[in-house]
PDB file of N, CA and C in Angstrom:
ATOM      1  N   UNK A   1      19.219 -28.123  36.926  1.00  0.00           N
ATOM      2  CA  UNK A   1      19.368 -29.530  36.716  1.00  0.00           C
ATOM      3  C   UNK A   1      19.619 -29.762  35.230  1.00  0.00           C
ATOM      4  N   UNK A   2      20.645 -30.336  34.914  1.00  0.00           N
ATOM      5  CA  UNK A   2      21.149 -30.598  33.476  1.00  0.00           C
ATOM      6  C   UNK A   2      19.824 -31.786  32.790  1.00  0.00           C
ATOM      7  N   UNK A   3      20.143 -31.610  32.010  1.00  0.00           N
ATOM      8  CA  UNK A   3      18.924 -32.611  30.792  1.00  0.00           C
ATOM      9  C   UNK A   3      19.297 -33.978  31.571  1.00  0.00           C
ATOM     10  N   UNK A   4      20.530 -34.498  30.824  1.00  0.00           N
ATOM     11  CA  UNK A   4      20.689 -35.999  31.337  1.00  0.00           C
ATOM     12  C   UNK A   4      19.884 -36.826  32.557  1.00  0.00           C
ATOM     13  N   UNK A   5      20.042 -35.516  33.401  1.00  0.00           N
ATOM     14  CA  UNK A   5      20.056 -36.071  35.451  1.00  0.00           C
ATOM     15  C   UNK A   5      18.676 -35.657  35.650  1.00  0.00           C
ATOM     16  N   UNK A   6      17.935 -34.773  34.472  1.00  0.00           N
ATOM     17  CA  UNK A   6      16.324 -34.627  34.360  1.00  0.00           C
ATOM     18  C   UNK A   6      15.201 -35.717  34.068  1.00  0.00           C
ATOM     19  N   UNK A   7      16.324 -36.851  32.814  1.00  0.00           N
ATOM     20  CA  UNK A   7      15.567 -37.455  32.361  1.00  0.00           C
ATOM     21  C   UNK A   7      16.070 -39.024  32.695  1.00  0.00           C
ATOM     22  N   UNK A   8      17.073 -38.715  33.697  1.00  0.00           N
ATOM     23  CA  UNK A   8      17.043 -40.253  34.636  1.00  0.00           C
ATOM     24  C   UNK A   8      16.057 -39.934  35.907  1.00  0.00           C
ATOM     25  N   UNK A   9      15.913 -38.957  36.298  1.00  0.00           N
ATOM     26  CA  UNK A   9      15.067 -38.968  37.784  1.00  0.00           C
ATOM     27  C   UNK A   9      13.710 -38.696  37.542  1.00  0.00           C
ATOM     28  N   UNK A  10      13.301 -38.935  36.295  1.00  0.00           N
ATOM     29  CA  UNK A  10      11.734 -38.871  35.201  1.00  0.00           C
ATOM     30  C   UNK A  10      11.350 -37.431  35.472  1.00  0.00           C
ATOM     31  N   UNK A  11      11.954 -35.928  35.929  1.00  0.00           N
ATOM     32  CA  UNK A  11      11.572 -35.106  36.082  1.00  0.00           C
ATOM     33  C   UNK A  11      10.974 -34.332  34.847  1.00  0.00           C
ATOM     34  N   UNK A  12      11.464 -35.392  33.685  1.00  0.00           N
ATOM     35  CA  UNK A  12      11.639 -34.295  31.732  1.00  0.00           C
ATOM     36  C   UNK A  12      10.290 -35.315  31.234  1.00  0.00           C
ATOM     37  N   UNK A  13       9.577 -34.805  31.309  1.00  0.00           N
ATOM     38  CA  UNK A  13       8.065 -35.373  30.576  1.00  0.00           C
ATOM     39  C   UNK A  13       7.696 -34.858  29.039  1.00  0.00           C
ATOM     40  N   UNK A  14       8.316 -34.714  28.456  1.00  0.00           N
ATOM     41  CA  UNK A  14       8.826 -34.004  26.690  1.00  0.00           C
ATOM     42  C   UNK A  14       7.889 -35.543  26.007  1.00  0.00           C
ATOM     43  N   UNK A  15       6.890 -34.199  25.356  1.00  0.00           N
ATOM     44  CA  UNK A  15       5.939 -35.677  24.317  1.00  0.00           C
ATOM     45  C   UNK A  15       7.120 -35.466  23.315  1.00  0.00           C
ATOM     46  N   UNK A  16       7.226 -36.650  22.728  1.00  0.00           N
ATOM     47  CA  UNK A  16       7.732 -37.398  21.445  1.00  0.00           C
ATOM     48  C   UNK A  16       7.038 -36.595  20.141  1.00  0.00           C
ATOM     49  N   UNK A  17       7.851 -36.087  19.062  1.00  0.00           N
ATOM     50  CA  UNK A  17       7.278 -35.586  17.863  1.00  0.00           C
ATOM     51  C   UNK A  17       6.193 -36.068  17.666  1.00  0.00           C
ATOM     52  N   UNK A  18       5.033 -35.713  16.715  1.00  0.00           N
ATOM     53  CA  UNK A  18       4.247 -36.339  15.990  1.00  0.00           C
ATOM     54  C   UNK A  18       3.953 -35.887  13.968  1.00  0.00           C
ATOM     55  N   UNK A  19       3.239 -36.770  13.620  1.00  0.00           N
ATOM     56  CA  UNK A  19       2.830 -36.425  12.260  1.00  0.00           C
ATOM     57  C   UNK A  19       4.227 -35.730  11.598  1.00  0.00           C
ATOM     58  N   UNK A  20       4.238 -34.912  10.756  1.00  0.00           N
ATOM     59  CA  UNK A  20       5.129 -34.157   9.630  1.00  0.00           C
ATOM     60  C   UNK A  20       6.681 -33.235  10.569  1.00  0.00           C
ATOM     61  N   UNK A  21       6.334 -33.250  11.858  1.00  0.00           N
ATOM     62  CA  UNK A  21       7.507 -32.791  12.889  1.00  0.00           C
ATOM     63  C   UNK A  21       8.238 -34.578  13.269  1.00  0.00           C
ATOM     64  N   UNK A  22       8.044 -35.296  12.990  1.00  0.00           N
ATOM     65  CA  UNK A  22       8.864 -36.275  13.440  1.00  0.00           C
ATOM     66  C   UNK A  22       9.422 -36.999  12.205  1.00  0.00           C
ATOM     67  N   UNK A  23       8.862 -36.421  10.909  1.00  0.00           N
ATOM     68  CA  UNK A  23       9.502 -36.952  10.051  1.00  0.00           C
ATOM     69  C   UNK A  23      11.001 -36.097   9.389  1.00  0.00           C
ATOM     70  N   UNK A  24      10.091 -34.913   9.505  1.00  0.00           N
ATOM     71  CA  UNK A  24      11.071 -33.567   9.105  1.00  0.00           C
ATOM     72  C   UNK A  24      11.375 -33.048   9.646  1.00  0.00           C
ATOM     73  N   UNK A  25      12.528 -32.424  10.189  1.00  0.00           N
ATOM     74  CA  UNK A  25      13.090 -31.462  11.311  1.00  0.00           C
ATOM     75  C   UNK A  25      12.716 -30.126  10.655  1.00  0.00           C
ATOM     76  N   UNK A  26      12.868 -29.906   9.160  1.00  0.00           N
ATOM     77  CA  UNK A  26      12.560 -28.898   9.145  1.00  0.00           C
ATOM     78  C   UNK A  26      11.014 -28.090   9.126  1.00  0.00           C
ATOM     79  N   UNK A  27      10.012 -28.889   9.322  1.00  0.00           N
ATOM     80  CA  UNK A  27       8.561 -28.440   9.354  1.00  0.00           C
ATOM     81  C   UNK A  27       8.456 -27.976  10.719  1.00  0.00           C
ATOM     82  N   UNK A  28       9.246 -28.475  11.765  1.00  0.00           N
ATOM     83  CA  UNK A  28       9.045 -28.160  13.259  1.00  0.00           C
ATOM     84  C   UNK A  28       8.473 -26.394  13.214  1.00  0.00           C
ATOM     85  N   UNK A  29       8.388 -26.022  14.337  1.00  0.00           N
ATOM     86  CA  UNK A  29       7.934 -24.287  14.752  1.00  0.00           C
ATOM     87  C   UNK A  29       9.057 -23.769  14.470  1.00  0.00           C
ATOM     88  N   UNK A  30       8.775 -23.005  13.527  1.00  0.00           N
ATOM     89  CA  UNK A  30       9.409 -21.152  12.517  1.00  0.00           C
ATOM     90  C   UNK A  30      10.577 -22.086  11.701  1.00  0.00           C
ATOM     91  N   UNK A  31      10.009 -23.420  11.369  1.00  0.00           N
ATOM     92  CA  UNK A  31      11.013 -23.936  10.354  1.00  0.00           C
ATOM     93  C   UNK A  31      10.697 -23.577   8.948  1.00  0.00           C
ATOM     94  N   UNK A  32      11.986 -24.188   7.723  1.00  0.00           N
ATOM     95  CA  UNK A  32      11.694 -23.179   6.604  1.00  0.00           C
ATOM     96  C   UNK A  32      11.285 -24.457   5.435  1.00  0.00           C
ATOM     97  N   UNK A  33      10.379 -25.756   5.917  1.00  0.00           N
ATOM     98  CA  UNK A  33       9.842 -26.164   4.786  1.00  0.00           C
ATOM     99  C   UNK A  33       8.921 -25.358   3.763  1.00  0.00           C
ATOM    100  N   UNK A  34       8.799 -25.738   2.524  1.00  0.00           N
ATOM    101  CA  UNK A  34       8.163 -24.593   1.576  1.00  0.00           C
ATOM    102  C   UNK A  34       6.640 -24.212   1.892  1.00  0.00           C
ATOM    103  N   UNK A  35       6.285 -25.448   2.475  1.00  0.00           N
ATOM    104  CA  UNK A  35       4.145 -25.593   2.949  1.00  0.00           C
ATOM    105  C   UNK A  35       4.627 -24.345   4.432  1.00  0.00           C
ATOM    106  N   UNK A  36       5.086 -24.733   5.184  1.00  0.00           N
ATOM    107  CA  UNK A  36       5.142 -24.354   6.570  1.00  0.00           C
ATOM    108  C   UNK A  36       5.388 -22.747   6.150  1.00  0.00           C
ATOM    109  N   UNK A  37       6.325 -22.532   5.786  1.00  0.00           N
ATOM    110  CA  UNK A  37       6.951 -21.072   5.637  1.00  0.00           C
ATOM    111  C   UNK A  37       5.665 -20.625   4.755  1.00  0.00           C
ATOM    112  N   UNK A  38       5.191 -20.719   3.607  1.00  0.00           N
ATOM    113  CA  UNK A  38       3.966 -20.114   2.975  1.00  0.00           C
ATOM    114  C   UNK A  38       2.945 -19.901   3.853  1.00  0.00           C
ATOM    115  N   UNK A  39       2.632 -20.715   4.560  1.00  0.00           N
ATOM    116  CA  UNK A  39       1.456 -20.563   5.610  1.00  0.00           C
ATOM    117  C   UNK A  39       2.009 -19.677   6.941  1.00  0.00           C
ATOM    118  N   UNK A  40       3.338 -19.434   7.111  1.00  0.00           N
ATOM    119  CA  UNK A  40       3.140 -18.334   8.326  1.00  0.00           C
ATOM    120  C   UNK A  40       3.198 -17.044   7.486  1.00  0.00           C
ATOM    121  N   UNK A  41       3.654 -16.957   5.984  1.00  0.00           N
ATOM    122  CA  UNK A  41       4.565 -15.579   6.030  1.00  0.00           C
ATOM    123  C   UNK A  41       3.192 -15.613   5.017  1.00  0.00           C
ATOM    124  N   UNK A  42       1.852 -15.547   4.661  1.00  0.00           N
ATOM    125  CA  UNK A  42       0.853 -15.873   4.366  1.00  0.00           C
ATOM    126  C   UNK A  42       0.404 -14.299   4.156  1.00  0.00           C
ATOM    127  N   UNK A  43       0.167 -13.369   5.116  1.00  0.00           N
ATOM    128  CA  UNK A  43      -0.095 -12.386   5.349  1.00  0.00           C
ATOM    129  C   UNK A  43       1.406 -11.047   5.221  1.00  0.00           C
ATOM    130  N   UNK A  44       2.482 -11.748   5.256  1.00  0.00           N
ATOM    131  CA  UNK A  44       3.389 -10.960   4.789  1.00  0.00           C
ATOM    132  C   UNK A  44       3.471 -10.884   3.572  1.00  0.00           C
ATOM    133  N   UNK A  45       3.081 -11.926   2.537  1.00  0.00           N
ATOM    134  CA  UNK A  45       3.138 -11.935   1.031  1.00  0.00           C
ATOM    135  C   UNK A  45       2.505 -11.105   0.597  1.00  0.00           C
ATOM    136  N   UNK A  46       1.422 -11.405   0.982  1.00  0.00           N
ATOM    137  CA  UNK A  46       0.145 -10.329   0.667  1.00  0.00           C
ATOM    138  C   UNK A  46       0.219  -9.039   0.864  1.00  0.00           C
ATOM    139  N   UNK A  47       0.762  -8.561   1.582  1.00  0.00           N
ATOM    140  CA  UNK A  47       0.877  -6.993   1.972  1.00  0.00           C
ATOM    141  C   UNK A  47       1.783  -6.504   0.917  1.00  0.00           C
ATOM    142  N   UNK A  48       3.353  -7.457   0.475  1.00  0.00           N
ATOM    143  CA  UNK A  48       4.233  -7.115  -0.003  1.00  0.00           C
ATOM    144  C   UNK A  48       4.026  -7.287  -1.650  1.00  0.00           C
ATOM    145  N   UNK A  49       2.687  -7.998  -1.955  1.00  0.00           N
ATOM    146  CA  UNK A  49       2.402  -7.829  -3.155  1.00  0.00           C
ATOM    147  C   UNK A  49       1.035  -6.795  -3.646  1.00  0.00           C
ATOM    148  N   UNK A  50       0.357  -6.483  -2.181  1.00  0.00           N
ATOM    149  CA  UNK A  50      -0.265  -5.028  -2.631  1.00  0.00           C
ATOM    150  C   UNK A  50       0.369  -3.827  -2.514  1.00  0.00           C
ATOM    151  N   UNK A  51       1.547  -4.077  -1.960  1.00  0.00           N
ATOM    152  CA  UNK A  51       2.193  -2.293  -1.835  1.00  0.00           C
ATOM    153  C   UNK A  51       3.278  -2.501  -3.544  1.00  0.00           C
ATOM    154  N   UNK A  52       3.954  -3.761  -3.801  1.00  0.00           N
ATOM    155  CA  UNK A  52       4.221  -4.227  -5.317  1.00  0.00           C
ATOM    156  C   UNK A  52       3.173  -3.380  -6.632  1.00  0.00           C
ATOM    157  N   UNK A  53       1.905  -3.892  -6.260  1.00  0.00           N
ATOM    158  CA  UNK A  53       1.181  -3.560  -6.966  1.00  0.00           C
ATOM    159  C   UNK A  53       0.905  -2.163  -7.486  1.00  0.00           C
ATOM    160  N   UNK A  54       0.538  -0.915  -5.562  1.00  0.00           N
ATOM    161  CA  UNK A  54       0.272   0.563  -5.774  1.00  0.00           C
ATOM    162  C   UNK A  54       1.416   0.601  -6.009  1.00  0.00           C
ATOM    163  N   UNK A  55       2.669   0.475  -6.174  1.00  0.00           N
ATOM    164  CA  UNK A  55       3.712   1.498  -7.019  1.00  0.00           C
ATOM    165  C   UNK A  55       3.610   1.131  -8.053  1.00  0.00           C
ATOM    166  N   UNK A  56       3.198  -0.391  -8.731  1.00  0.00           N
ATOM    167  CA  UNK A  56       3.569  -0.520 -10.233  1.00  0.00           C
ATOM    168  C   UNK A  56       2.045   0.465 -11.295  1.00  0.00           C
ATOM    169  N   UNK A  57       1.512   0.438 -10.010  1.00  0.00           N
ATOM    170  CA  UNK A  57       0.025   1.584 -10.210  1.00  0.00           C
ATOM    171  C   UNK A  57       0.228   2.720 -10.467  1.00  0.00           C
ATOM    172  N   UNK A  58       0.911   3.430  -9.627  1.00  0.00           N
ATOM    173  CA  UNK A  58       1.078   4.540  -9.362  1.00  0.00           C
ATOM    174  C   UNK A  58       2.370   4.844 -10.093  1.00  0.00           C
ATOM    175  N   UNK A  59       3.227   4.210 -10.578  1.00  0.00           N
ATOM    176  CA  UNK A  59       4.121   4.624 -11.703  1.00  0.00           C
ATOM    177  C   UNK A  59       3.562   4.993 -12.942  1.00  0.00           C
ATOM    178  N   UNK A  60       2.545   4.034 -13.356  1.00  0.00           N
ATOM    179  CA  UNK A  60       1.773   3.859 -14.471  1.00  0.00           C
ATOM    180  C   UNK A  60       1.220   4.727 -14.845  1.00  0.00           C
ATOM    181  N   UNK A  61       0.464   5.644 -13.575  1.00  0.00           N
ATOM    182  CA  UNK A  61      -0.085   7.126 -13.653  1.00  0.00           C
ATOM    183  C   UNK A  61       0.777   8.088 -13.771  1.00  0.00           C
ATOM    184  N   UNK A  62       1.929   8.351 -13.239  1.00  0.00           N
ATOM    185  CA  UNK A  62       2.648   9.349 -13.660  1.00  0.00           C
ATOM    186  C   UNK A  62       2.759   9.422 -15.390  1.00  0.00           C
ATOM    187  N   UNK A  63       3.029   8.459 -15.593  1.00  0.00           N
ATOM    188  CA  UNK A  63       3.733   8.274 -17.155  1.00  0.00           C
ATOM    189  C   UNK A  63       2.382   9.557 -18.322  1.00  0.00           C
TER     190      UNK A  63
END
């Protein structure tokens, strides 16, 4: 059943945006506002700035 002929025969019950998703399209789910994206990739930063770190470590020791 196509969208249109879903949401004349009331079969499409879709809540309406709310809060910071109805203002911004881009905050919606796996969007790339700057708050939203920091808070999923949260735990990717972190990893990618302790393995940053043991090489700038572990260069340091060779020398």
């Amino acid at each position: 059943m196509g969208m249109e002929k879903a949401i004349r025969s009331g079969r499409e019950h879709r809540r309406p945006y709310r809060g910071w998703k109805a203002v911004d399209p881009m905050c919606r789910n796996h969007g790339g506002c700057g708050c939203c994206l920091k808070n999923r990739l949260y735990r990717t930063n972190k990893q990618l700035e302790k393995c940053a770190f043991s090489l700038k470590d572990a260069a340091a020791q060779e020398e």
